[in-house]
Protein backbone atom coordinates (compact mmCIF):
# COMPACT_ATOMS: atom_id res chain seq x y z
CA UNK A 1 15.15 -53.56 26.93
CA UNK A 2 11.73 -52.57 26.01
CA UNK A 3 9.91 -55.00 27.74
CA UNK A 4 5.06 -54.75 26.79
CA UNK A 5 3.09 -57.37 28.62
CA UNK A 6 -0.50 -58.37 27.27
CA UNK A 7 -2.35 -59.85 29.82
CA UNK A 8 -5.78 -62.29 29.00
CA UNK A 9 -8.00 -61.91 32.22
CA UNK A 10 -11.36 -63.96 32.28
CA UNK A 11 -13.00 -63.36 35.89
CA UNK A 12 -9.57 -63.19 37.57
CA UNK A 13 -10.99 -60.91 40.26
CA UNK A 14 -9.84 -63.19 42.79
CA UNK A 15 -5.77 -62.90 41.74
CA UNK A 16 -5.81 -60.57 39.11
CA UNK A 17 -4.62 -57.74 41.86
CA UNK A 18 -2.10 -59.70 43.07
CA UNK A 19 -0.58 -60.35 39.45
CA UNK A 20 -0.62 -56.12 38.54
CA UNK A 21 1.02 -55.56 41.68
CA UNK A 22 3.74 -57.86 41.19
CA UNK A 23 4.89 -56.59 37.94
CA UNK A 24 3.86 -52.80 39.31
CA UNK A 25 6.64 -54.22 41.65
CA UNK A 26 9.51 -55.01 39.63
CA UNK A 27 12.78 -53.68 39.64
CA UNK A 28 13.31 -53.33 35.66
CA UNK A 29 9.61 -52.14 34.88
CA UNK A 30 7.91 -52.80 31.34
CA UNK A 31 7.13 -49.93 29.37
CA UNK A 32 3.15 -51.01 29.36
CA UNK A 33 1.62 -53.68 30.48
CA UNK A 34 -1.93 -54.09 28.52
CA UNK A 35 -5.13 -56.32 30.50
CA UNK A 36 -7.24 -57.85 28.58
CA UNK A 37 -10.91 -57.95 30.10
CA UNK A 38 -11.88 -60.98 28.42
CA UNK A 39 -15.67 -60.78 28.67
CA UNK A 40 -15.62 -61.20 32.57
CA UNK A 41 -19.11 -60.84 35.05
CA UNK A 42 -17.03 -60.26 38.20
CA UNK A 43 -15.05 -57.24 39.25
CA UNK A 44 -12.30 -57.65 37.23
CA UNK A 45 -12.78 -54.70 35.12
CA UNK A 46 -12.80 -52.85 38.47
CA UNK A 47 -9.41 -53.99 39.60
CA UNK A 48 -8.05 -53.24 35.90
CA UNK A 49 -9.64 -49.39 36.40
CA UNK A 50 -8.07 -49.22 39.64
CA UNK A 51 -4.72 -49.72 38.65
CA UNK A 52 -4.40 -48.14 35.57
CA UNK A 53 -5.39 -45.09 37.34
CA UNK A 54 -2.57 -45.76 39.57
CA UNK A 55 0.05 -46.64 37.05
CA UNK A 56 0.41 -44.80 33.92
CA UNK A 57 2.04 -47.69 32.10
CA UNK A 58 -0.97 -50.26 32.64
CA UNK A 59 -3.94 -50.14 30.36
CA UNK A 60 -7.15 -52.02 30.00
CA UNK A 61 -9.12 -52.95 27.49
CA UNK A 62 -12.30 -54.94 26.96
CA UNK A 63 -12.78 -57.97 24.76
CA UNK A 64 -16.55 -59.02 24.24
CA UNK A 65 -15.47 -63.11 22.91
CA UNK A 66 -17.75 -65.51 22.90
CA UNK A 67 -18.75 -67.34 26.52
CA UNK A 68 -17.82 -70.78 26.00
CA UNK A 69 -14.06 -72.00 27.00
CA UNK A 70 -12.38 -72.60 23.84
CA UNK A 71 -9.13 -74.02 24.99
CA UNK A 72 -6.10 -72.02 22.92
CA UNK A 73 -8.26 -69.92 20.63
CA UNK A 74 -9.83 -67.82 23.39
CA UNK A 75 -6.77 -66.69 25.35
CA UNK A 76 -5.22 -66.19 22.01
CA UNK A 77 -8.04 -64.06 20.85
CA UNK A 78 -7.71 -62.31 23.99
CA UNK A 79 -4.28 -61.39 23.92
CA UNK A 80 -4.37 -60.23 20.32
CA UNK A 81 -6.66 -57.78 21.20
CA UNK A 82 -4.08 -56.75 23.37
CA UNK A 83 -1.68 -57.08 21.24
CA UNK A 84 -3.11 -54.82 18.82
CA UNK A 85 -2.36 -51.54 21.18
CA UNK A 86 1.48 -52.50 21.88
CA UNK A 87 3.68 -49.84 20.17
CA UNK A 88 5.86 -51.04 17.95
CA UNK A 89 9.35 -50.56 19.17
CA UNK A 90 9.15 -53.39 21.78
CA UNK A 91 11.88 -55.35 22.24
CA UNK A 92 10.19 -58.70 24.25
CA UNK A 93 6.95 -59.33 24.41
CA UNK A 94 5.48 -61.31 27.43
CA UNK A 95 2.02 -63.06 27.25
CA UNK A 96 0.99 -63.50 31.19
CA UNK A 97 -1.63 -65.39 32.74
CA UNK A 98 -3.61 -63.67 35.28
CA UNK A 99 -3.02 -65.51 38.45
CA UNK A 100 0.55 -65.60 39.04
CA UNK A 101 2.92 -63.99 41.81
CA UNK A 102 6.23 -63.06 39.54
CA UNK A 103 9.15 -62.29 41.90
CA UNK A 104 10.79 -58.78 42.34
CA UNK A 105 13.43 -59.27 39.71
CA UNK A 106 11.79 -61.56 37.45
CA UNK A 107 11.86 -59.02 34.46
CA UNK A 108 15.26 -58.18 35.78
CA UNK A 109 16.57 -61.21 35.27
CA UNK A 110 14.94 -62.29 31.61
CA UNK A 111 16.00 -59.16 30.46
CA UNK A 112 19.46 -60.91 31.31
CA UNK A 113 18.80 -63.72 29.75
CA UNK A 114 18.32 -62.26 26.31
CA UNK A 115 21.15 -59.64 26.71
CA UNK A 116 23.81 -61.91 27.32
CA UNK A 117 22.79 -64.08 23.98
CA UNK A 118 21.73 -62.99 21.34
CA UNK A 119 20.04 -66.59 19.99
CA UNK A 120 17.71 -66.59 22.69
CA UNK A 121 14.32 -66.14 21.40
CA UNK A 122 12.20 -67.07 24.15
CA UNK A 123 12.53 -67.20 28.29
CA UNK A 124 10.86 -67.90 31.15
CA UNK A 125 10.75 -69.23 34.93
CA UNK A 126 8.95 -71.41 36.36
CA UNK A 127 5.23 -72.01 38.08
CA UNK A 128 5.01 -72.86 41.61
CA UNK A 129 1.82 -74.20 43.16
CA UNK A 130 1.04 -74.22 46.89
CA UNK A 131 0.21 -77.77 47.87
CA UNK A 132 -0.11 -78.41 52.04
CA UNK A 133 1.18 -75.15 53.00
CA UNK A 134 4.29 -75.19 51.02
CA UNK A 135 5.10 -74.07 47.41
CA UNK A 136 6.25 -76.74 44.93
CA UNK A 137 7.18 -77.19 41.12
CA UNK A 138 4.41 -77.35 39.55
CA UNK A 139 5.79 -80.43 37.30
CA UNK A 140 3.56 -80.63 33.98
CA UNK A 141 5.87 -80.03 31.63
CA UNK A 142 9.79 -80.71 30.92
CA UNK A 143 12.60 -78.44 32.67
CA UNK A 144 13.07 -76.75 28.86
CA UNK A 145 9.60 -76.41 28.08
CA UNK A 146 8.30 -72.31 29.19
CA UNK A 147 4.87 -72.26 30.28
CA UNK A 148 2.20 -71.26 28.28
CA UNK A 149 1.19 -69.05 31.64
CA UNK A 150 4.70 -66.95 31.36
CA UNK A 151 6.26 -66.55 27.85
CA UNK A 152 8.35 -63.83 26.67
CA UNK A 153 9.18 -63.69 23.58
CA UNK A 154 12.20 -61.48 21.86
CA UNK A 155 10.29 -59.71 19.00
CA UNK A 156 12.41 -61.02 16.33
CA UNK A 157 11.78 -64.56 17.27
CA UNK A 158 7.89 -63.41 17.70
CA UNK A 159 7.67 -61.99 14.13
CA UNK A 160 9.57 -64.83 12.71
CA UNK A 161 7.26 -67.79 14.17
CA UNK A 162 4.31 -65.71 13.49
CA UNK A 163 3.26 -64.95 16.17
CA UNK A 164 1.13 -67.31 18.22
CA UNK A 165 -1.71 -69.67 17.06
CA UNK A 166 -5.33 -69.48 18.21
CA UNK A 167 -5.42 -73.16 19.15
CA UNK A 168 -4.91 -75.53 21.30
CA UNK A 169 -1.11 -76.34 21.18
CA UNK A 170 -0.36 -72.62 20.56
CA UNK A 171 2.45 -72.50 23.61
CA UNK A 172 4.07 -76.08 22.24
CA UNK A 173 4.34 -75.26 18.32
CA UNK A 174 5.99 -71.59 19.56
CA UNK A 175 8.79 -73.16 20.94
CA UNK A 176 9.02 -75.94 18.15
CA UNK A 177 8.91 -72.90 15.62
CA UNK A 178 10.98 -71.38 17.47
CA UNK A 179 13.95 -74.18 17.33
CA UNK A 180 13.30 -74.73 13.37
CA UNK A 181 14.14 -71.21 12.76
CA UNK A 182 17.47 -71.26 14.84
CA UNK A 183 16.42 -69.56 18.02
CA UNK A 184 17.25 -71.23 21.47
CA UNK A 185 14.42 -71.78 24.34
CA UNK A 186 15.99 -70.68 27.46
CA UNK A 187 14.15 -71.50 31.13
CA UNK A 188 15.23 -69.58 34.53
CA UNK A 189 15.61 -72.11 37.40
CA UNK A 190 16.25 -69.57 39.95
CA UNK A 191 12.83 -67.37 39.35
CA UNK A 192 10.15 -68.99 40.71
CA UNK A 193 6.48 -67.41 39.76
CA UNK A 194 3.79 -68.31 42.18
CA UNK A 195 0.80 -70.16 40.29
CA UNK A 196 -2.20 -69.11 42.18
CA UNK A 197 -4.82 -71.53 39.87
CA UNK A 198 -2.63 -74.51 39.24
CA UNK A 199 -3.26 -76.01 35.30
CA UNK A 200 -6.11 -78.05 34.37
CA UNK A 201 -8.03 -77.40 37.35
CA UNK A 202 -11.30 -77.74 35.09
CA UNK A 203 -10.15 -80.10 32.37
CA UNK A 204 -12.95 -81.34 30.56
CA UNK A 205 -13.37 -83.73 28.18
CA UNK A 206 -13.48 -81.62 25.20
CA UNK A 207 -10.33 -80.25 26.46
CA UNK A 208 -8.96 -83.26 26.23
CA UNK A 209 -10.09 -84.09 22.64
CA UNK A 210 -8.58 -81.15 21.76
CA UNK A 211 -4.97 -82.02 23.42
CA UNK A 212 -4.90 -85.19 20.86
CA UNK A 213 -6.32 -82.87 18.02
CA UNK A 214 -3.00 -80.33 18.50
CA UNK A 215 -0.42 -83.32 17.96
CA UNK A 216 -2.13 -83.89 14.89
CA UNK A 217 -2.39 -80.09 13.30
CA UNK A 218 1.32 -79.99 14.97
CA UNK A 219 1.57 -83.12 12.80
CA UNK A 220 3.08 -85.17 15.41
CA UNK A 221 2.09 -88.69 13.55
CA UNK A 222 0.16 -91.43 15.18
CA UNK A 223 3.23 -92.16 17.54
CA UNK A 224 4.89 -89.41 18.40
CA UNK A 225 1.05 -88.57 19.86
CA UNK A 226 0.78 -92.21 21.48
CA UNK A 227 3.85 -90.96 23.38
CA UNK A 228 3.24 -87.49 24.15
CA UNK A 229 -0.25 -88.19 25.00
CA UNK A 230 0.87 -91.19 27.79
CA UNK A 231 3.54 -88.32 29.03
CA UNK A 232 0.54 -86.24 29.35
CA UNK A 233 -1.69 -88.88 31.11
CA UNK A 234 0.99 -89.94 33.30
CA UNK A 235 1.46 -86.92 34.84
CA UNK A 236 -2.20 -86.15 35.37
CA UNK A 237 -2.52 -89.62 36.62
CA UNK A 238 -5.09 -90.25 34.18
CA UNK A 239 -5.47 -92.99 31.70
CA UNK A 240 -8.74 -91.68 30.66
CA UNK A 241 -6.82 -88.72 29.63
CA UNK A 242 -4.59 -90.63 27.46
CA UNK A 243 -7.51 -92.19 25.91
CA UNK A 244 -9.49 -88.99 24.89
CA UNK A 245 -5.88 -87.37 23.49
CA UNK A 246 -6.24 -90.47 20.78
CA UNK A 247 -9.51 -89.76 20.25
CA UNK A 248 -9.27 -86.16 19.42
CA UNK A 249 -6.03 -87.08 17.38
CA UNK A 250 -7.81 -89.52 15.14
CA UNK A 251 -11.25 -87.53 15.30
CA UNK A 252 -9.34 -84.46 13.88
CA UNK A 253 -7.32 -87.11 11.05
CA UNK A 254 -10.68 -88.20 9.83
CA UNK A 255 -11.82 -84.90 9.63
CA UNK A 256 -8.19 -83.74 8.06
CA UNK A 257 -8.36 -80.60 9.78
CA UNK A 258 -5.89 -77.90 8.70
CA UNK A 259 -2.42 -78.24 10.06
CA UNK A 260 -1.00 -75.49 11.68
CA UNK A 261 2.84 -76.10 10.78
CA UNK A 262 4.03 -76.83 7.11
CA UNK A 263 4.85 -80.12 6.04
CA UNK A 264 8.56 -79.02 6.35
CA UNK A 265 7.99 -77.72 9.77
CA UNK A 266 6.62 -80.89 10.90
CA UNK A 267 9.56 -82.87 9.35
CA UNK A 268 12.29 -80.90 11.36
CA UNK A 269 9.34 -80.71 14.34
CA UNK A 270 8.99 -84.93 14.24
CA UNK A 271 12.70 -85.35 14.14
CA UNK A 272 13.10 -82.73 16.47
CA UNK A 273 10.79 -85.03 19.23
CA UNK A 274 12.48 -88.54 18.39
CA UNK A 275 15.88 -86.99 18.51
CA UNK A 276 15.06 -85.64 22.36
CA UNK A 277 13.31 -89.00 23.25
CA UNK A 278 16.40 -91.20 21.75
CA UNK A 279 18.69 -88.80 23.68
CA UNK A 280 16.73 -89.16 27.53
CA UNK A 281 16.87 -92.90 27.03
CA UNK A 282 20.18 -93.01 26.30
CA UNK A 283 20.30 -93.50 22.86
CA UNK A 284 22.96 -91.26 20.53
């Protein structure tokens, strides 16, 4: 399988080497593998120069966005600009974070994944953070749920969700998307990807407004938000956090920002959530 990786990099000079190598590394190698120097002011542009003059199959290219972290719409922005030099007859295409360790036979094994079923639209592994000297799940998200850090995408699924939205939300509503069009979301217990800056290191509070303002454009509903928002704070071990995801949700209501899903989308999306929550507490 045709396998192109776009990779965002914002002043990743301290992992960025160790990412390119590991995929340099890999026993089923991409056909390209495209960095994405998103306006950095450390050496990451060096790192990208020195292996692209090793490897003929890694390219860089610079992206001049605007300095402020927008959470979703600059990584986004970023990896379109990547995206943009991909040749055409890919077969799965991967958007990867800059600070991760990907096992040997990662690519291997995805390529597996979507070979031996054809509904598989998207697959990943998992991330792994090192906490006291050992490397552990890093537990954010539900077993089904592919990081935003690590998705691969077959192309047919990627053309038919439209690609990905510059937004915060943008690696939730793919896999939602994803599902309402018939494709299957399949995660890779056995590959474990080392996650060298865990999530939400530097969460701020904006960040946080802008958690609660993706369940609304992803037109989760006042509830459905409550919920997701309390998973959310729960594992961050936050309450504050759960407080600012309302916030944002009924800042961006007020507002009536533009919804990024159709209003039949977010039928089949909202039935989609209580049908998963009524199954893990027991109700058929």
């Amino acid at each position: 399988m045709n396998f192109q990786i776009v990779i965002p990099a914002h002043n990743e000079e301290a992992y960025l080497s160790k990412t390119l190598h590991s995929l340099a590394e890999q026993t089923f190698p991409p056909k390209k593998i495209v960095v994405v120097n998103d306006a950095s002011t450390d050496g990451t542009q060096k790192i990208i120069d020195g292996f692209s003059e090793k490897y003929n199959f890694i390219e860089g290219i610079f992206h001049d966005s605007e300095e402020v972290h927008a959470p979703g719409s600059k990584v986004i922005n970023a990896f379109y600009k990547g995206f943009e030099t991909i040749d055409d007859d890919f077969d799965i295409i991967c958007k990867f974070d800059a600070d991760l360790i990907f096992p040997k036979d990662y690519l291997k094994k995805i390529a597996t994944v979507f070979q031996n079923d054809p509904s598989v639209g998207m697959a990943g592994g998992f991330c792994y953070i090192e906490k006291n000297g050992e490397w552990i799940l890093e537990n954010l998200t539900n077993k089904d749920h592919i990081r935003g850090a690590l998705k691969a995408y077959r192309k047919e699924c990627f053309e038919q969700i439209e690609g990905l939205r510059n937004t915060m939300g943008w690696d939730t509503v793919d896999e939602l998307l994803a599902q309402y069009h018939g494709w299957k979301i399949q995660t890779e217990p056995s590959l474990h990807v080392k996650h060298l800056k865990p999530t939400g290191k530097v969460y701020t509070q904006a960040s946080r407004y802008k958690q609660g303002e993706a369940f609304y454009k992803m037109r989760y509903g006042f509830w459905l938000t409550c919920i997701a928002s309390a998973k959310l704070a729960s594992k961050k071990n936050s309450f504050r956090f759960f407080g600012d995801c309302i916030k944002g949700y009924q800042k961006a209501k007020n507002q009536k920002l533009q919804y990024i899903v159709s209003e039949k989308e977010g039928v089949f999306i909202r039935n989609l959530r209580w049908k998963n929550i009524q199954r893990k507490i027991g109700i058929r």
